[in-house]
Structures are given as C-alpha cells and as structure tokens.
C-alpha atoms as a PDB file:
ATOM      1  CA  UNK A   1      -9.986 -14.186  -5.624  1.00  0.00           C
ATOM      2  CA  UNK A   2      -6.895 -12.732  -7.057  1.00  0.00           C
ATOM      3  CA  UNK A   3      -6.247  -9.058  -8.680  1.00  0.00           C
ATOM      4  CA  UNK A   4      -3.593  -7.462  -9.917  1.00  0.00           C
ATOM      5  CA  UNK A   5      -3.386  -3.384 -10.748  1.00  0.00           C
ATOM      6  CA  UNK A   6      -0.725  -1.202 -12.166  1.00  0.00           C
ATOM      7  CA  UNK A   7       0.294   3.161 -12.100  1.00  0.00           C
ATOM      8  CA  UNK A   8       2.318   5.583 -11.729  1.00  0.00           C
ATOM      9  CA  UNK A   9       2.620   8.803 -10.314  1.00  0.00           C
ATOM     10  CA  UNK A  10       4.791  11.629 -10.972  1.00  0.00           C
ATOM     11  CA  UNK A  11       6.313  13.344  -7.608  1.00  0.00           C
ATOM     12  CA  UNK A  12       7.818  17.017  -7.273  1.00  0.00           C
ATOM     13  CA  UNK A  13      10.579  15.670  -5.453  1.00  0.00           C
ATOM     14  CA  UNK A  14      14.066  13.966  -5.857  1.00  0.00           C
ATOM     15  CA  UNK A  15      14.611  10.631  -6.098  1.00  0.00           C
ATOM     16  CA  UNK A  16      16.321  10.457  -2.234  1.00  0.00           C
ATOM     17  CA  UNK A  17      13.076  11.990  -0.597  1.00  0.00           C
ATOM     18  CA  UNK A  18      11.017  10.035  -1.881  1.00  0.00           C
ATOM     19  CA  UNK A  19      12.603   6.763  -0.760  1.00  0.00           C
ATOM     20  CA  UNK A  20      13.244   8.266   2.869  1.00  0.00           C
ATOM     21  CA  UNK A  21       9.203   8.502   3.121  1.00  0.00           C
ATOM     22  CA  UNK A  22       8.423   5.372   1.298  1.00  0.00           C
ATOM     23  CA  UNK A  23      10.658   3.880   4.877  1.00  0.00           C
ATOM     24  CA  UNK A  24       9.319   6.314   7.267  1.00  0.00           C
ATOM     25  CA  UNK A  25       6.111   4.232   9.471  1.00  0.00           C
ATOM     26  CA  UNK A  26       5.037   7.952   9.788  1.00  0.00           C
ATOM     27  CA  UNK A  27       4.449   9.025   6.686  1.00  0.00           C
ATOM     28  CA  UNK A  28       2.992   5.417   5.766  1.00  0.00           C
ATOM     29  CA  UNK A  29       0.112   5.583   8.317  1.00  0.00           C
ATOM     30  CA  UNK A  30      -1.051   8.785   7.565  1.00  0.00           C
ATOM     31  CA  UNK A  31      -0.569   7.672   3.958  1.00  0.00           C
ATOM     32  CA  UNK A  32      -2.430   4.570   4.330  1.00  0.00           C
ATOM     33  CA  UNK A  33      -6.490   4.925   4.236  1.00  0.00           C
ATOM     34  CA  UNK A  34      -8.205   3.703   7.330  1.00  0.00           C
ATOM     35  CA  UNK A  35      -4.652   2.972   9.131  1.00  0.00           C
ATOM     36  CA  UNK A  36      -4.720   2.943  12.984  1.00  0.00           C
ATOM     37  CA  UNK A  37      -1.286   2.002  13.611  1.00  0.00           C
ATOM     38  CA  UNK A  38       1.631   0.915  12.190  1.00  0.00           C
ATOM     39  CA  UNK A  39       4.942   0.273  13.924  1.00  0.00           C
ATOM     40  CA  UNK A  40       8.224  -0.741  12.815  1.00  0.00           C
ATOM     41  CA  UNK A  41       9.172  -4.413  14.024  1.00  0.00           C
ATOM     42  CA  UNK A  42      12.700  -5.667  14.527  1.00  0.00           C
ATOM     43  CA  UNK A  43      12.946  -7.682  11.222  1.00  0.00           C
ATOM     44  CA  UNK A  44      12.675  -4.704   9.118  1.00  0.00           C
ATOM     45  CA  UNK A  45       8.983  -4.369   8.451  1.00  0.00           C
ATOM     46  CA  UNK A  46       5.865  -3.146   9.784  1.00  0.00           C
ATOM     47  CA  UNK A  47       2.988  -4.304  12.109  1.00  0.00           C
ATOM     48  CA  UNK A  48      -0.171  -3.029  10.662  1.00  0.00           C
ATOM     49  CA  UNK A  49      -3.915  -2.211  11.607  1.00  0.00           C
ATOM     50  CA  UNK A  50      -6.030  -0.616   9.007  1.00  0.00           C
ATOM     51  CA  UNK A  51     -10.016  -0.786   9.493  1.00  0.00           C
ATOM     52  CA  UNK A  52     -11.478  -0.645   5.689  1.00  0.00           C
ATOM     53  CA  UNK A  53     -15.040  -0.795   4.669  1.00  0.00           C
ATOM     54  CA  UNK A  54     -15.847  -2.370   0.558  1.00  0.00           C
ATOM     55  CA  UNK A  55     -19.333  -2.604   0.199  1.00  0.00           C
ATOM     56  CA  UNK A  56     -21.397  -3.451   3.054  1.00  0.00           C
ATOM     57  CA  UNK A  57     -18.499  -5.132   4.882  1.00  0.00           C
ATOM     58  CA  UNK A  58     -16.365  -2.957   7.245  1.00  0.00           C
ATOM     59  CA  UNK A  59     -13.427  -5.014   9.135  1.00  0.00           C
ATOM     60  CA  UNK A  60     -10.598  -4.353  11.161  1.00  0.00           C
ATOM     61  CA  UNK A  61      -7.647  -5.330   9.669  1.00  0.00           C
ATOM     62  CA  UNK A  62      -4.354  -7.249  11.521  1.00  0.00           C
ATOM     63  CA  UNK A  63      -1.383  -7.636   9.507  1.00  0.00           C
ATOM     64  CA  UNK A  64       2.388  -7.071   9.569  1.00  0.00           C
ATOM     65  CA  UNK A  65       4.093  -5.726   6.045  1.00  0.00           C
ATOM     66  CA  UNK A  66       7.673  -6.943   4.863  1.00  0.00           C
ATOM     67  CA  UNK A  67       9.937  -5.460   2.982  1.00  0.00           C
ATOM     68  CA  UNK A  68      12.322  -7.320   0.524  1.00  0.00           C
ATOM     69  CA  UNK A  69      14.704  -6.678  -2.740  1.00  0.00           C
ATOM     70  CA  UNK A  70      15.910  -3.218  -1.244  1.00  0.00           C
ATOM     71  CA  UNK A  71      17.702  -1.351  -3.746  1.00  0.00           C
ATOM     72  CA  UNK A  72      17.811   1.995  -2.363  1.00  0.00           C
ATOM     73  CA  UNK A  73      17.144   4.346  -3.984  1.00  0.00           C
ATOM     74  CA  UNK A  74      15.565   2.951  -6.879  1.00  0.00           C
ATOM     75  CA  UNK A  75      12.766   0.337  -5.070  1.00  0.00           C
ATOM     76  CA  UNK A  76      11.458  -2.477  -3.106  1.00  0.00           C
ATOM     77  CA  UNK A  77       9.271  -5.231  -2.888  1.00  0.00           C
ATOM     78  CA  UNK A  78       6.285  -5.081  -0.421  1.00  0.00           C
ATOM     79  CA  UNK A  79       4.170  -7.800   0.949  1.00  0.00           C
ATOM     80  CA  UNK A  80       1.764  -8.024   3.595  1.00  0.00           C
ATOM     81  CA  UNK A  81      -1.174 -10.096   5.136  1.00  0.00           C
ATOM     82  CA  UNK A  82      -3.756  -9.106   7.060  1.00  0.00           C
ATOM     83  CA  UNK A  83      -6.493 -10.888   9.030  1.00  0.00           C
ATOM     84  CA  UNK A  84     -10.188  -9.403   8.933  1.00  0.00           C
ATOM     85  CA  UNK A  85     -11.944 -11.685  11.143  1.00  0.00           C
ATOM     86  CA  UNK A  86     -15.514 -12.855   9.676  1.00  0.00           C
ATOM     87  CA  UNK A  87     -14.561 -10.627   7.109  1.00  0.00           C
ATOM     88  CA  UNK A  88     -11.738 -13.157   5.277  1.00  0.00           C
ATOM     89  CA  UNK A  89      -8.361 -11.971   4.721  1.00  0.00           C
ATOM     90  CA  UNK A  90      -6.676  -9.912   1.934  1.00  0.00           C
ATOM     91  CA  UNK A  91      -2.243 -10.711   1.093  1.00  0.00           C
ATOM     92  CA  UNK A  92      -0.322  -9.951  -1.513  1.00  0.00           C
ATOM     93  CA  UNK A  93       2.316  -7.484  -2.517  1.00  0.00           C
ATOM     94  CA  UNK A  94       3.613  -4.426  -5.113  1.00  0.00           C
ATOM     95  CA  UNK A  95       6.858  -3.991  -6.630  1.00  0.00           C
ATOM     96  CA  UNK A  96       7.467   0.031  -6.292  1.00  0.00           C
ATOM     97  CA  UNK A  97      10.147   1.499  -8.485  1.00  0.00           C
ATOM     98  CA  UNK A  98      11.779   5.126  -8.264  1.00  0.00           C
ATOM     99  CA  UNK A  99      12.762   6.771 -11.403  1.00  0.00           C
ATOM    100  CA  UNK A 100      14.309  10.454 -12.003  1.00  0.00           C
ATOM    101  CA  UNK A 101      11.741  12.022 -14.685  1.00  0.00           C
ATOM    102  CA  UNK A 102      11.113  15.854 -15.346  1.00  0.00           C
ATOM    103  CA  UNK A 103      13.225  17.025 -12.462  1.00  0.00           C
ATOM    104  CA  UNK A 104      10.976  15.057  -9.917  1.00  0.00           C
ATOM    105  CA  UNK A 105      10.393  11.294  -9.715  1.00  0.00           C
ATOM    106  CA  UNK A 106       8.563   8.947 -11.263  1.00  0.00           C
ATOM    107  CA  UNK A 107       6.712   5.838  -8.500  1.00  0.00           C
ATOM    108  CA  UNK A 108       5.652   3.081 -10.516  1.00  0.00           C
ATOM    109  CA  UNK A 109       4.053   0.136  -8.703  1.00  0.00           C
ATOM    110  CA  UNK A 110       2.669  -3.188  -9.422  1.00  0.00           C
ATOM    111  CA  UNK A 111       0.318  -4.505  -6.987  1.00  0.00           C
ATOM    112  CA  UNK A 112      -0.907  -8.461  -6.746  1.00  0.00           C
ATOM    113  CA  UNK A 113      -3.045  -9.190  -4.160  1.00  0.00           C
ATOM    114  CA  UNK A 114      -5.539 -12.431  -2.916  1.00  0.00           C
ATOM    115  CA  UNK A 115      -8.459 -11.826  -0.950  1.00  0.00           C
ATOM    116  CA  UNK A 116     -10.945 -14.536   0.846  1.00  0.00           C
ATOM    117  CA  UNK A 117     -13.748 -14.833   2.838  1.00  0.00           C
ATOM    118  CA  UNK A 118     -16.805 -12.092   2.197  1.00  0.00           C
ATOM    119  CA  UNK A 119     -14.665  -9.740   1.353  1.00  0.00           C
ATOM    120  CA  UNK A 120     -14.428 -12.613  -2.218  1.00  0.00           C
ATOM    121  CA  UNK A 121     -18.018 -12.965  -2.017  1.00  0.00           C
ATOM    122  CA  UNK A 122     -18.727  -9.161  -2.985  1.00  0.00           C
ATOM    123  CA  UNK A 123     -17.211  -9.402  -6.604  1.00  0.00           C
ATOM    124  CA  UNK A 124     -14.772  -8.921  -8.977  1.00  0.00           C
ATOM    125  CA  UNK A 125     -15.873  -5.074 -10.088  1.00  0.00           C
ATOM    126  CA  UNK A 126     -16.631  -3.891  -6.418  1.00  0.00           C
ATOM    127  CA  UNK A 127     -13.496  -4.988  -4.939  1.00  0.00           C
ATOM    128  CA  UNK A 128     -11.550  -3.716  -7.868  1.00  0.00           C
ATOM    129  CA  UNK A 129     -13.366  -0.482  -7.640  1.00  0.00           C
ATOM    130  CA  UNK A 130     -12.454  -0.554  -3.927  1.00  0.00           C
ATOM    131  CA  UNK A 131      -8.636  -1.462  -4.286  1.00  0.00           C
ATOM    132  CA  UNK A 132      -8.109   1.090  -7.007  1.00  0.00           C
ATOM    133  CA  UNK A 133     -10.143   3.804  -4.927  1.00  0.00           C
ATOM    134  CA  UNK A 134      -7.634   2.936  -1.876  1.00  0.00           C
ATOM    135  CA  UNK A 135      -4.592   2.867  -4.198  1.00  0.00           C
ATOM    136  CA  UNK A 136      -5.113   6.287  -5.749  1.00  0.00           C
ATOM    137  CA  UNK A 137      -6.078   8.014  -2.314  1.00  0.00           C
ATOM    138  CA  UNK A 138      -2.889   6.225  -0.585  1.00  0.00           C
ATOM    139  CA  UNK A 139      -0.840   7.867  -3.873  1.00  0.00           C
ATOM    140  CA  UNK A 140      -2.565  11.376  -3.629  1.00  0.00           C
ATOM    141  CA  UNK A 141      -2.189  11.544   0.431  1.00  0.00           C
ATOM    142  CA  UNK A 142       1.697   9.936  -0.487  1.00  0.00           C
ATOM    143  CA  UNK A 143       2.314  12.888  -2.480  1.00  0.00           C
ATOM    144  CA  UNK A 144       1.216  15.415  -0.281  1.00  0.00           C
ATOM    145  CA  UNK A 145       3.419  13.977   2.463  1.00  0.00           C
ATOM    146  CA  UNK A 146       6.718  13.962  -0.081  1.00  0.00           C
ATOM    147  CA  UNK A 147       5.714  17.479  -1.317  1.00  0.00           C
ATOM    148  CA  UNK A 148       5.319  19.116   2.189  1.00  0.00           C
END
C-alpha cells in the first residue's frame, strides 16, 4: 500500500537553527513518536528503533534512515526502512525544504511512503489517519525543540 502526504509548518526560528536540529540524532529522537533510539552511523545517517501502535497492531520497529541531496541550509532528502516483524514493514521517504518567511522559517515536506504486511491489511483511512497523526505530533514536538 502506498501513501503520500504533504505540510508545512511555520518555525520562530532562523533558517540556520533549524537545519542544525533537523541533523542533530538528539533532537530527532525526542522528536520522533515512539523512538527508542537512534544513533548516527558512519555513512551519514541514522540507525533507528521506533515502537508504533495503528490500530490494533503495535510493533517494534528496526530501521536505519539516510540522508541524501544535502543542500544546507535550504533541505534534504530522507529515506528510511524499517522492519516490524509479523507486523510487515513500512519505507519510503520526504523531501524537507527550509524557507525564510515572516522572520522565522518556513519546513515544507513531502512524504511518500509503502507499507506491507498487517500493518496494509488495516486500511487506507486508518493508516492515513495514523501517519498524519504521527506527522503532525513529530512537527509540533520538532518545533518545541527549535523554539527552546
């Protein structure tokens, strides 16, 4: 099953800050919902372990996160993949772009992502309703962090 969802958020912050905590593993994992770790590897990215619940199935997510098309400090690319055991897997990626707006900065992001196994077998609306729930709580706990 594939998705794709769209926003933007307006930060209180300049441009710079905000890129220095979209590449800080600290500020990602207590950014990210449900993330129990998340180091930095030696190609650049991230090795990831998020336990997430949609519906009536609650995994424990493996994955490692890559970053790509680094133009600092307007953007990136991010992709990831994670393994949920009986639960299926989720990939996929958002292109996040910085943008000076109102004395702050404007985060836009477009997210694609494919999901499998009973995660799939839930439904379009509930896993929708899920990933947009998890993108907006990432986004308010993000601008906290950049704000602070």
């Amino acid at each position: 099953m594939a998705m794709t969802m769209n926003g933007e958020v307006q930060l209180a912050a300049p441009r710079e800050a905000v890129w220095a905590k979209l590449n800080d593993p600290e500020v990602l994992k207590a950014c990210i919902p449900g993330c129990e770790e998340l180091e930095k590897t030696d190609d650049g990215g991230f090795r990831a372990t998020a336990k997430m619940k949609v519906g009536p199935v609650s995994a424990r997510f493996k994955g490692k996160v890559t970053l790509s098309d680094l133009d600092p400090p307007n953007g990136y690319r991010i992709s990831g993949e994670g393994e949920g055991g009986v639960a299926g897997f989720a990939k996929g990626g958002a292109v996040v772009k910085l943008a000076e707006k109102d004395g702050g900065t404007l985060l836009s992001y477009e997210v694609e992502a494919q999901i499998g196994g009973k995660l799939a077998q839930l439904g379009q609306r509930l896993i929708n309703g899920a990933a947009k729930k998890l993108a907006d709580e990432f986004f308010a706990n993000f601008a906290k962090a950049v704000q602070s």
